[in-house]
Structures are given as C-alpha cells and as structure tokens.
PDB file of N, CA and C in Angstrom:
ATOM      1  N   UNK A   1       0.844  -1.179   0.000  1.00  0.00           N
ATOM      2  CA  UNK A   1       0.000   0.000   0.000  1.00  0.00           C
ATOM      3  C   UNK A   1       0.887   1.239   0.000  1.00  0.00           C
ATOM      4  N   UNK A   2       0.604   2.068  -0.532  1.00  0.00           N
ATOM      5  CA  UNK A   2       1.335   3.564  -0.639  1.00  0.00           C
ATOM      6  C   UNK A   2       0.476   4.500  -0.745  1.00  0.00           C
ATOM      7  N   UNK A   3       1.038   5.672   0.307  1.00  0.00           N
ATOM      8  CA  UNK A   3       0.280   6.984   0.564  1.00  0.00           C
ATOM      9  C   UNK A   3       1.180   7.862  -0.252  1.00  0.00           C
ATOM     10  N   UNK A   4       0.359   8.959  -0.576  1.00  0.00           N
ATOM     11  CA  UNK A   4       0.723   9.463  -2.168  1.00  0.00           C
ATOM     12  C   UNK A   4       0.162  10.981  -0.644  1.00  0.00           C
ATOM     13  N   UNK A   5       0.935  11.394  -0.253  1.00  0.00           N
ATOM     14  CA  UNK A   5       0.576  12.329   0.891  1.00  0.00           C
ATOM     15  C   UNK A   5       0.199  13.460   0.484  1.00  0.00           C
ATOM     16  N   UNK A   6       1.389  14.259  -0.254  1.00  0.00           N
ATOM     17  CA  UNK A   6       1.470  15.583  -0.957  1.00  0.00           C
ATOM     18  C   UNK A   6       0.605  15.636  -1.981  1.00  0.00           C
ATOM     19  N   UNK A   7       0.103  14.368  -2.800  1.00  0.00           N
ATOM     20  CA  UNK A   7      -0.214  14.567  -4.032  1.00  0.00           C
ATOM     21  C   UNK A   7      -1.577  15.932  -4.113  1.00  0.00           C
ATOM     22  N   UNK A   8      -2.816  15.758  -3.155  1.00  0.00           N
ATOM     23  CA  UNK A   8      -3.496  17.036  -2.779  1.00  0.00           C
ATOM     24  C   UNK A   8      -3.253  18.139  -3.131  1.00  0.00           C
ATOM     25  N   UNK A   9      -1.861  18.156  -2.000  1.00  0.00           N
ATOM     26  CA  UNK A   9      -1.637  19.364  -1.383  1.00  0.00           C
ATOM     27  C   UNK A   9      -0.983  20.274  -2.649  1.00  0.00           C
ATOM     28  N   UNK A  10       0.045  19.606  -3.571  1.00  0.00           N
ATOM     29  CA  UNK A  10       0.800  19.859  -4.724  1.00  0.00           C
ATOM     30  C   UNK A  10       0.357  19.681  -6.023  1.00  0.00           C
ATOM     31  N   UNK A  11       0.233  18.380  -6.196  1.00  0.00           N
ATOM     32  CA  UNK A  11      -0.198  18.066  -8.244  1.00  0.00           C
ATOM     33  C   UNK A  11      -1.335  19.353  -8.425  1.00  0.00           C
ATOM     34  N   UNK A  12      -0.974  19.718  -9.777  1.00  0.00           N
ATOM     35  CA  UNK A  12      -2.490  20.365 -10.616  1.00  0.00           C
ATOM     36  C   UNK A  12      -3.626  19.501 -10.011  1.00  0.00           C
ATOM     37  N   UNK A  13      -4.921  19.855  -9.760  1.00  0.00           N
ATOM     38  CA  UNK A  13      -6.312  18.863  -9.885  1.00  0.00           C
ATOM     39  C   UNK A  13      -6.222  17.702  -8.592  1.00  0.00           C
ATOM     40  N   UNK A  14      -5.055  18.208  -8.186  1.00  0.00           N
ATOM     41  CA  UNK A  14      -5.094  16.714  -6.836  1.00  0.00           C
ATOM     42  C   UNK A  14      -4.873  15.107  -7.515  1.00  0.00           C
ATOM     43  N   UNK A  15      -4.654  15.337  -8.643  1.00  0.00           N
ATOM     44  CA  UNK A  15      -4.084  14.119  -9.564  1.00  0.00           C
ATOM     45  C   UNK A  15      -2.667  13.766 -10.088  1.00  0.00           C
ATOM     46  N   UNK A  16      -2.433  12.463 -10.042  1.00  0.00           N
ATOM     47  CA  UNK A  16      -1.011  11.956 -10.627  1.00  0.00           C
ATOM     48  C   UNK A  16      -0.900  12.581 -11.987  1.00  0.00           C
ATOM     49  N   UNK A  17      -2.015  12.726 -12.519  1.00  0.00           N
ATOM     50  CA  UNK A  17      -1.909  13.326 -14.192  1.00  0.00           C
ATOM     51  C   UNK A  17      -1.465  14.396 -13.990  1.00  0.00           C
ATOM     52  N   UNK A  18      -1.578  15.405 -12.964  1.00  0.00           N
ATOM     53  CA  UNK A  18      -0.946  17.012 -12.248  1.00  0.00           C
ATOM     54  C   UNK A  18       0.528  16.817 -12.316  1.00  0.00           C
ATOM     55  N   UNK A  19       1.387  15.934 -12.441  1.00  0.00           N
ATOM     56  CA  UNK A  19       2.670  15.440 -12.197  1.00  0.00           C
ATOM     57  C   UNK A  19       3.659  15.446 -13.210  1.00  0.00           C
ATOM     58  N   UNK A  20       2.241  14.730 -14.622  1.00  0.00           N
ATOM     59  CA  UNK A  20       2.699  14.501 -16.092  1.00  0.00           C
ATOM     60  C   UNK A  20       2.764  16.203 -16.748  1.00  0.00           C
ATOM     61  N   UNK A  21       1.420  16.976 -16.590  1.00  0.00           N
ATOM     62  CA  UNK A  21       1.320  18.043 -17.010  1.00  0.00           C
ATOM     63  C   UNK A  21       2.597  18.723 -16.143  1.00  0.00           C
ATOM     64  N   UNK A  22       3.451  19.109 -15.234  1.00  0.00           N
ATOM     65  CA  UNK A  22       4.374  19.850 -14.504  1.00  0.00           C
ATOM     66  C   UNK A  22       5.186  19.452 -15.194  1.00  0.00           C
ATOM     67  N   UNK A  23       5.296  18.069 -15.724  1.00  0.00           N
ATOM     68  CA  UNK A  23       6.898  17.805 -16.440  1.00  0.00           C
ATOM     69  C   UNK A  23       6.758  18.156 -17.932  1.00  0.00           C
ATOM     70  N   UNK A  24       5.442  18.042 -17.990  1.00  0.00           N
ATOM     71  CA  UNK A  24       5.680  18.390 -19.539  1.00  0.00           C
ATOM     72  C   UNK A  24       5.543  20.105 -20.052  1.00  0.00           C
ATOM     73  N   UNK A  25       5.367  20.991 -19.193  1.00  0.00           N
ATOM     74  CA  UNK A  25       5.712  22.073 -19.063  1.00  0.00           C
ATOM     75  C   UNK A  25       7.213  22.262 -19.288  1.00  0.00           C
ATOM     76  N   UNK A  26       8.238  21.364 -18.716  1.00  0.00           N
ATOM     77  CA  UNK A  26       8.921  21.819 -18.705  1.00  0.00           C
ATOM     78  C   UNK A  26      10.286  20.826 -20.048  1.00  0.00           C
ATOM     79  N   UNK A  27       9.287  20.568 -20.993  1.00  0.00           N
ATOM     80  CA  UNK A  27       9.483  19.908 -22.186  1.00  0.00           C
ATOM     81  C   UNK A  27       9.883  18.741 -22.083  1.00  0.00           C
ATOM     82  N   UNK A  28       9.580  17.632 -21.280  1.00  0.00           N
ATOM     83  CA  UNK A  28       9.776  16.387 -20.907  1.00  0.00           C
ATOM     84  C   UNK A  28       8.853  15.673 -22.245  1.00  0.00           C
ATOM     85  N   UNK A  29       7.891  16.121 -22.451  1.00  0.00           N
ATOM     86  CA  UNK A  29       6.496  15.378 -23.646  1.00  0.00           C
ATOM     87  C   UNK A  29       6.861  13.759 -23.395  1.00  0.00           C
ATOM     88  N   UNK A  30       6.212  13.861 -21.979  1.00  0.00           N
ATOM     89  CA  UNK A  30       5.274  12.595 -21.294  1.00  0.00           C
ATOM     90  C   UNK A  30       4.093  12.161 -21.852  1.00  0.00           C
ATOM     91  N   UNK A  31       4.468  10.878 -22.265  1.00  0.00           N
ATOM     92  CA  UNK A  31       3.056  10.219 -22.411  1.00  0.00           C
ATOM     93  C   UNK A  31       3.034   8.536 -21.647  1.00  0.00           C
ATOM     94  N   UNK A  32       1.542   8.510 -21.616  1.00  0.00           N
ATOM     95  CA  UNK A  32       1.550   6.767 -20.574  1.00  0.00           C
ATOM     96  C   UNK A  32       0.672   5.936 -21.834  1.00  0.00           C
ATOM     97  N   UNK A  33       1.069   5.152 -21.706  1.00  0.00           N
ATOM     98  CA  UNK A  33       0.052   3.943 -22.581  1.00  0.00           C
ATOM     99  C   UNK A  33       0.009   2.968 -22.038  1.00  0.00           C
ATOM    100  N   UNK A  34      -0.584   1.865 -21.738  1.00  0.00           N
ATOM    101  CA  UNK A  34      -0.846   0.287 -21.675  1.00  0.00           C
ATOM    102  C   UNK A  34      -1.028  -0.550 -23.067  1.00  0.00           C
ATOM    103  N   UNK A  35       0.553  -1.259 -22.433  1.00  0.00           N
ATOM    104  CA  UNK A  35       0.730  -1.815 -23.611  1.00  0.00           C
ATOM    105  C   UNK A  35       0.847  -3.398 -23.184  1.00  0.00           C
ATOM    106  N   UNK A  36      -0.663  -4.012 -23.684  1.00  0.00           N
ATOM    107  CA  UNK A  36      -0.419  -5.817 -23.273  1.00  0.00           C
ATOM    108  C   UNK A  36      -0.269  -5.283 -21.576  1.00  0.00           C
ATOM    109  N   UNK A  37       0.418  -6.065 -20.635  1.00  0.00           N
ATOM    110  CA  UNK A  37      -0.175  -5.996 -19.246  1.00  0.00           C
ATOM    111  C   UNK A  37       0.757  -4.954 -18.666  1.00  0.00           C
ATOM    112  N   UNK A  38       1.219  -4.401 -19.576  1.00  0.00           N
ATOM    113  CA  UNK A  38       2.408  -3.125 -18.993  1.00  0.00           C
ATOM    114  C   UNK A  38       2.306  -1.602 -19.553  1.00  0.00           C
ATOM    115  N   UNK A  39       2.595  -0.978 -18.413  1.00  0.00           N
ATOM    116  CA  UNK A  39       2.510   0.232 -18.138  1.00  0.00           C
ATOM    117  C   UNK A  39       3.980   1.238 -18.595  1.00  0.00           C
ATOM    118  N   UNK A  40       3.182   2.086 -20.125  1.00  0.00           N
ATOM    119  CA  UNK A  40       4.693   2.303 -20.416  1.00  0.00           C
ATOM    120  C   UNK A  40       4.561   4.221 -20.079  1.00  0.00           C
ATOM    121  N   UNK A  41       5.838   4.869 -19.737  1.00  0.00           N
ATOM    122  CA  UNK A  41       6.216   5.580 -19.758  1.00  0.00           C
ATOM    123  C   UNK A  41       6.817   6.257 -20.343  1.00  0.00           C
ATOM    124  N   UNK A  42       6.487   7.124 -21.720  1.00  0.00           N
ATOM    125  CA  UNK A  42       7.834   7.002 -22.884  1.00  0.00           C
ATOM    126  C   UNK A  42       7.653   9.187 -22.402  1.00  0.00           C
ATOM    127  N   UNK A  43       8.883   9.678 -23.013  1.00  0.00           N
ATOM    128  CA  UNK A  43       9.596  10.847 -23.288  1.00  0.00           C
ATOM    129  C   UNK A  43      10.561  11.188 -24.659  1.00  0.00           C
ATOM    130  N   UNK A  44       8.795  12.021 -25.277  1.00  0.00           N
ATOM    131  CA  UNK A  44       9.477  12.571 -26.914  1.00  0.00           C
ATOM    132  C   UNK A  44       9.082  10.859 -27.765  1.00  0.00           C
ATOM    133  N   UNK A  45       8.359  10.583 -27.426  1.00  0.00           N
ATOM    134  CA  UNK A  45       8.016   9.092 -27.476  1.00  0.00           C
ATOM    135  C   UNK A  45       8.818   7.968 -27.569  1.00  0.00           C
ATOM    136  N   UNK A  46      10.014   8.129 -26.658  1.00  0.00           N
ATOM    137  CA  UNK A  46      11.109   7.004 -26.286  1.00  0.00           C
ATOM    138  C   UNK A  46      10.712   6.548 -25.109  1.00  0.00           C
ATOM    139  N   UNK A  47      10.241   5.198 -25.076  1.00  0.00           N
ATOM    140  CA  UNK A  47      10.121   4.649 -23.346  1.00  0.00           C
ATOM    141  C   UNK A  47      11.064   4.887 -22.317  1.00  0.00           C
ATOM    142  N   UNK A  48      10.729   5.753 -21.430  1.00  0.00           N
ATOM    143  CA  UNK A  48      11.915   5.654 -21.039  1.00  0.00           C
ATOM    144  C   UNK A  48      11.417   4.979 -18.967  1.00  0.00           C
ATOM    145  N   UNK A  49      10.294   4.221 -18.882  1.00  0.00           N
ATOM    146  CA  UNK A  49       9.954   3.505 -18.246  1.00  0.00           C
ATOM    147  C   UNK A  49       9.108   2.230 -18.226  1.00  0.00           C
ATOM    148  N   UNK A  50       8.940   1.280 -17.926  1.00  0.00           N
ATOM    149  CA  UNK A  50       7.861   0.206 -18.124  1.00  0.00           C
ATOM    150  C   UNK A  50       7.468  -0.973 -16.803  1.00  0.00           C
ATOM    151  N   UNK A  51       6.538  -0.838 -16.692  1.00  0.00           N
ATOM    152  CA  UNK A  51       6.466  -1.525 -15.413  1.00  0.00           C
ATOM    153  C   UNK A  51       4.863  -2.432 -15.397  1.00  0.00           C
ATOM    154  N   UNK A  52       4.971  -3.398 -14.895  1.00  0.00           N
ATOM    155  CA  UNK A  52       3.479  -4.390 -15.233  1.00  0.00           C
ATOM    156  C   UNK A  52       2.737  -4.010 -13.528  1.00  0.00           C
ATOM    157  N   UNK A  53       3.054  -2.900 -12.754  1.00  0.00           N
ATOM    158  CA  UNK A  53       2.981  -2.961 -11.792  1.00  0.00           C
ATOM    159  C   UNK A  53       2.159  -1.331 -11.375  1.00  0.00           C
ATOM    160  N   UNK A  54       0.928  -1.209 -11.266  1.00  0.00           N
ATOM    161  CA  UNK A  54       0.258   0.178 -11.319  1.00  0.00           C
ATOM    162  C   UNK A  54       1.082   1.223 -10.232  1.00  0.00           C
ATOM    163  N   UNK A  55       1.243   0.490  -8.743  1.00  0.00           N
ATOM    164  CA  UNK A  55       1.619   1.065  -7.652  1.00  0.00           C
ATOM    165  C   UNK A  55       2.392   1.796  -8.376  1.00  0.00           C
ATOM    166  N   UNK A  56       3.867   0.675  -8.911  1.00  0.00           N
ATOM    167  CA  UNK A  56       4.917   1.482  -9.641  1.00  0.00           C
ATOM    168  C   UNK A  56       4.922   2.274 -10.223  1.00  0.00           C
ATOM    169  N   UNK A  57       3.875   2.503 -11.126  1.00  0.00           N
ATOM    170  CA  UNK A  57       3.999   3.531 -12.046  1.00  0.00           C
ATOM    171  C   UNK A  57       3.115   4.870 -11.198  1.00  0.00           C
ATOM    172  N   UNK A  58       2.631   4.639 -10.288  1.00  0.00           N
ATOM    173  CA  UNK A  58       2.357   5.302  -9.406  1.00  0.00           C
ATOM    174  C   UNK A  58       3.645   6.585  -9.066  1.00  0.00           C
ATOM    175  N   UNK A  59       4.131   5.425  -8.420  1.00  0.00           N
ATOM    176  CA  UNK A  59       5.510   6.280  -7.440  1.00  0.00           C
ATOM    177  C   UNK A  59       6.364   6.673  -8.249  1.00  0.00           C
ATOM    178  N   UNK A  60       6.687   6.400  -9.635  1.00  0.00           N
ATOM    179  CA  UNK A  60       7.464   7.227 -10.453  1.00  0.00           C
ATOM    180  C   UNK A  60       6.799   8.452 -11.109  1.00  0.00           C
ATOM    181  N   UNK A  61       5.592   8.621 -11.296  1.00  0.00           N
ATOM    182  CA  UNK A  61       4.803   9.888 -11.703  1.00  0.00           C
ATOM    183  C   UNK A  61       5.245  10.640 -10.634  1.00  0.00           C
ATOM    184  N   UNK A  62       4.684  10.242  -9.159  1.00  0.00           N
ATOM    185  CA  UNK A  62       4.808  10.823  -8.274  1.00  0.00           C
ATOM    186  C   UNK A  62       6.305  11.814  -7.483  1.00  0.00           C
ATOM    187  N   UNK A  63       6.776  10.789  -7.738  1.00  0.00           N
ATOM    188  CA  UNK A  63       8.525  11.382  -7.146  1.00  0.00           C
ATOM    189  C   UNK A  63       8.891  12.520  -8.683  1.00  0.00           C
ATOM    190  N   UNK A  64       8.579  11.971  -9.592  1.00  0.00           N
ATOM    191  CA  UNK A  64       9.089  12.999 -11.081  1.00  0.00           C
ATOM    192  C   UNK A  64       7.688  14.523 -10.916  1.00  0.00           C
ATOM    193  N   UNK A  65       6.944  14.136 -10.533  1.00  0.00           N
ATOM    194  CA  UNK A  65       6.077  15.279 -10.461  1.00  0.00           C
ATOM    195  C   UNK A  65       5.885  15.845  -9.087  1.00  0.00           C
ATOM    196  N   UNK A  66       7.098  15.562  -8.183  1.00  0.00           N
ATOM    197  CA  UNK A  66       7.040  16.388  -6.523  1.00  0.00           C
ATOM    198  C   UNK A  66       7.655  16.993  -6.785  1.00  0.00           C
ATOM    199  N   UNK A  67       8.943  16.412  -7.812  1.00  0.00           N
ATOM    200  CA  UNK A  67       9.878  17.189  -7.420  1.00  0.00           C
ATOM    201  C   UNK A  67      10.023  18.827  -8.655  1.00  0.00           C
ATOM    202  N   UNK A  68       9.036  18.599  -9.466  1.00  0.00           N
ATOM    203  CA  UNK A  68       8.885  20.581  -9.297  1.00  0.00           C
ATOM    204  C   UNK A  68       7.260  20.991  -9.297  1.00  0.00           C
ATOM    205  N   UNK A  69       6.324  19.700  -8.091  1.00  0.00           N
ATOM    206  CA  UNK A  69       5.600  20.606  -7.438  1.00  0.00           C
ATOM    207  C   UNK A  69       5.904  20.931  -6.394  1.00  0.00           C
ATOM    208  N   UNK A  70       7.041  20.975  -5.616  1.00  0.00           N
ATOM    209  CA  UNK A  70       7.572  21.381  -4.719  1.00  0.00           C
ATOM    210  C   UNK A  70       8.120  22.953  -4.443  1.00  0.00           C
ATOM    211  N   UNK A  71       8.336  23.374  -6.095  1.00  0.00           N
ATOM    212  CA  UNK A  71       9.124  24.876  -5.916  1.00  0.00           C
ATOM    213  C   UNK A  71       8.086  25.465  -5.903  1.00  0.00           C
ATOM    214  N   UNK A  72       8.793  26.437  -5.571  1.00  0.00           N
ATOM    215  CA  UNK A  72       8.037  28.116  -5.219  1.00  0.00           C
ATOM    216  C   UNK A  72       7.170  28.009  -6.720  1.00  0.00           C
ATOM    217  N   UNK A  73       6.017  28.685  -6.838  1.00  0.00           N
ATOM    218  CA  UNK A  73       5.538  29.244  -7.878  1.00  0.00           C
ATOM    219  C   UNK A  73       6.452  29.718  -8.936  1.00  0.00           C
ATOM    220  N   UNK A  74       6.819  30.465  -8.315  1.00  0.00           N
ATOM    221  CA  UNK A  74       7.620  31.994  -9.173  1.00  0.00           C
ATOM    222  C   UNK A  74       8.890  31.138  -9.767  1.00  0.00           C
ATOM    223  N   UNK A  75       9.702  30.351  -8.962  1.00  0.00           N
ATOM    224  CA  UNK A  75      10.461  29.554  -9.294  1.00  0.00           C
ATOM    225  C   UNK A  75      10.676  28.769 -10.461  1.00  0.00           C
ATOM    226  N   UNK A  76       9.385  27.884 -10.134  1.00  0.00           N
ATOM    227  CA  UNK A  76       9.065  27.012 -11.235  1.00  0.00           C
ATOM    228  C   UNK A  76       8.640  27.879 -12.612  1.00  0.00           C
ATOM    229  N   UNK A  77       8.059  29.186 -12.628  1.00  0.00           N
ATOM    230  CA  UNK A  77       7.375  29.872 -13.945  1.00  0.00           C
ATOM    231  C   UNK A  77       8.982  29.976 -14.602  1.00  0.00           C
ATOM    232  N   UNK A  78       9.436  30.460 -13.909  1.00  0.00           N
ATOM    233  CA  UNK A  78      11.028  30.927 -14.111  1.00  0.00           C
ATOM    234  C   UNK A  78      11.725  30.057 -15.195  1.00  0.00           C
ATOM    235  N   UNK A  79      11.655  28.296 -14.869  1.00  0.00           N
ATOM    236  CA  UNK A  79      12.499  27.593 -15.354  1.00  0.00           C
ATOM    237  C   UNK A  79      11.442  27.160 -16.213  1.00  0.00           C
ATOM    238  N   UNK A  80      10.537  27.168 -15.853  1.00  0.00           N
ATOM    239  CA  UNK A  80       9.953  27.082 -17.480  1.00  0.00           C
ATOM    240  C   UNK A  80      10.113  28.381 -18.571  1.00  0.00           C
ATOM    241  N   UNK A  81      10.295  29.478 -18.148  1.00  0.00           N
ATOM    242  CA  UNK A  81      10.750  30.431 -19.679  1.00  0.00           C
ATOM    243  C   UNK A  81      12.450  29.798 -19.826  1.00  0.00           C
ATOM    244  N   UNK A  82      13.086  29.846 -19.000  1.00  0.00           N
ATOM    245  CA  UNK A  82      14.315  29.121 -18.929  1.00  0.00           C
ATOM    246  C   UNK A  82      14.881  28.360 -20.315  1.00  0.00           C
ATOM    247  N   UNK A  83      13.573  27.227 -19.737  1.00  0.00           N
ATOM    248  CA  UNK A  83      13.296  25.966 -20.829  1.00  0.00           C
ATOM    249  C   UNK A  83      13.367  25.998 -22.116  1.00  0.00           C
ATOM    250  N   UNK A  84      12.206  27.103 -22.313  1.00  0.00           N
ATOM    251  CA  UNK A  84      11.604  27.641 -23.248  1.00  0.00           C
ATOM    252  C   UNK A  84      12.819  28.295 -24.106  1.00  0.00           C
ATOM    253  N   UNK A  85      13.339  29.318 -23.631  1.00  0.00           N
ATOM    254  CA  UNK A  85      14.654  29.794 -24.596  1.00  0.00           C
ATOM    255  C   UNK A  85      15.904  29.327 -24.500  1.00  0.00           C
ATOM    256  N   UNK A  86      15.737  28.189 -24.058  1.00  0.00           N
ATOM    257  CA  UNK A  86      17.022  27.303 -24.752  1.00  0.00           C
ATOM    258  C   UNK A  86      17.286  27.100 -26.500  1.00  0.00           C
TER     259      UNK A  86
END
C-alpha cells in the first residue's frame, strides 16, 4: 500500500496526471500507454519507463512530479521560460 501524501496538497487537480502536465511544461512530452499488461512511460516518445505494476507507475509519476511541485511558484514559472529559450 502507498500513501501518495502531498499529491493534494501539490499536483495540478489533486491528480497523478498534475505530475505529467508539470513535467511536460517543462518539455519532458510525457506520455503513458498500456501496452499488453504493462505500463509504459515514454519521453518525446522514447520509453523511457515500463512496469506491469500500477503502484509502480504510481511512485514514479509521483517522485518525477514532486519534485517541481515542490518549488516556489515563481520559481518554477522561471524555469519554465528558462526551458523555453534554450
């Protein structure tokens, strides 16, 4: 069992999908599919996770989308123009 604590308090919408949208702000272009009994994770559409295991794919949305719902507002707008004019 896993408590997803912050997710509320932080993700967009109080959802793991709040996690995907934060990274893909910041040009990650996350997408999830189920593919056959596994759960894929691809970036720019390269897998770059896969797991037959929901929890799992749980806690990797989660830890990749704390860690910039965690910054300051202003912070995070920041590194997304950042991003942006690279």
């Amino acid at each position: 069992m896993e408590n997803l604590l912050k997710l509320e308090e932080y993700f967009p919408g109080g959802e793991l999908m709040g996690g995907i949208e934060l990274a893909n702000r910041m040009d990650w272009g996350l997408s999830l599919q189920l593919s056959g009994e596994d759960w894929v994770v691809s970036s720019g559409g390269e897998p770059i996770y896969t797991t037959d295991c929901k929890e799992s794919l749980q806690s990797f949305v989660y830890g990749l989308g704390l860690a910039y719902a965690v910054l300051p507002r202003k912070l995070f707008d920041e590194l997304v123009d950042d991003v942006r004019n690279l």
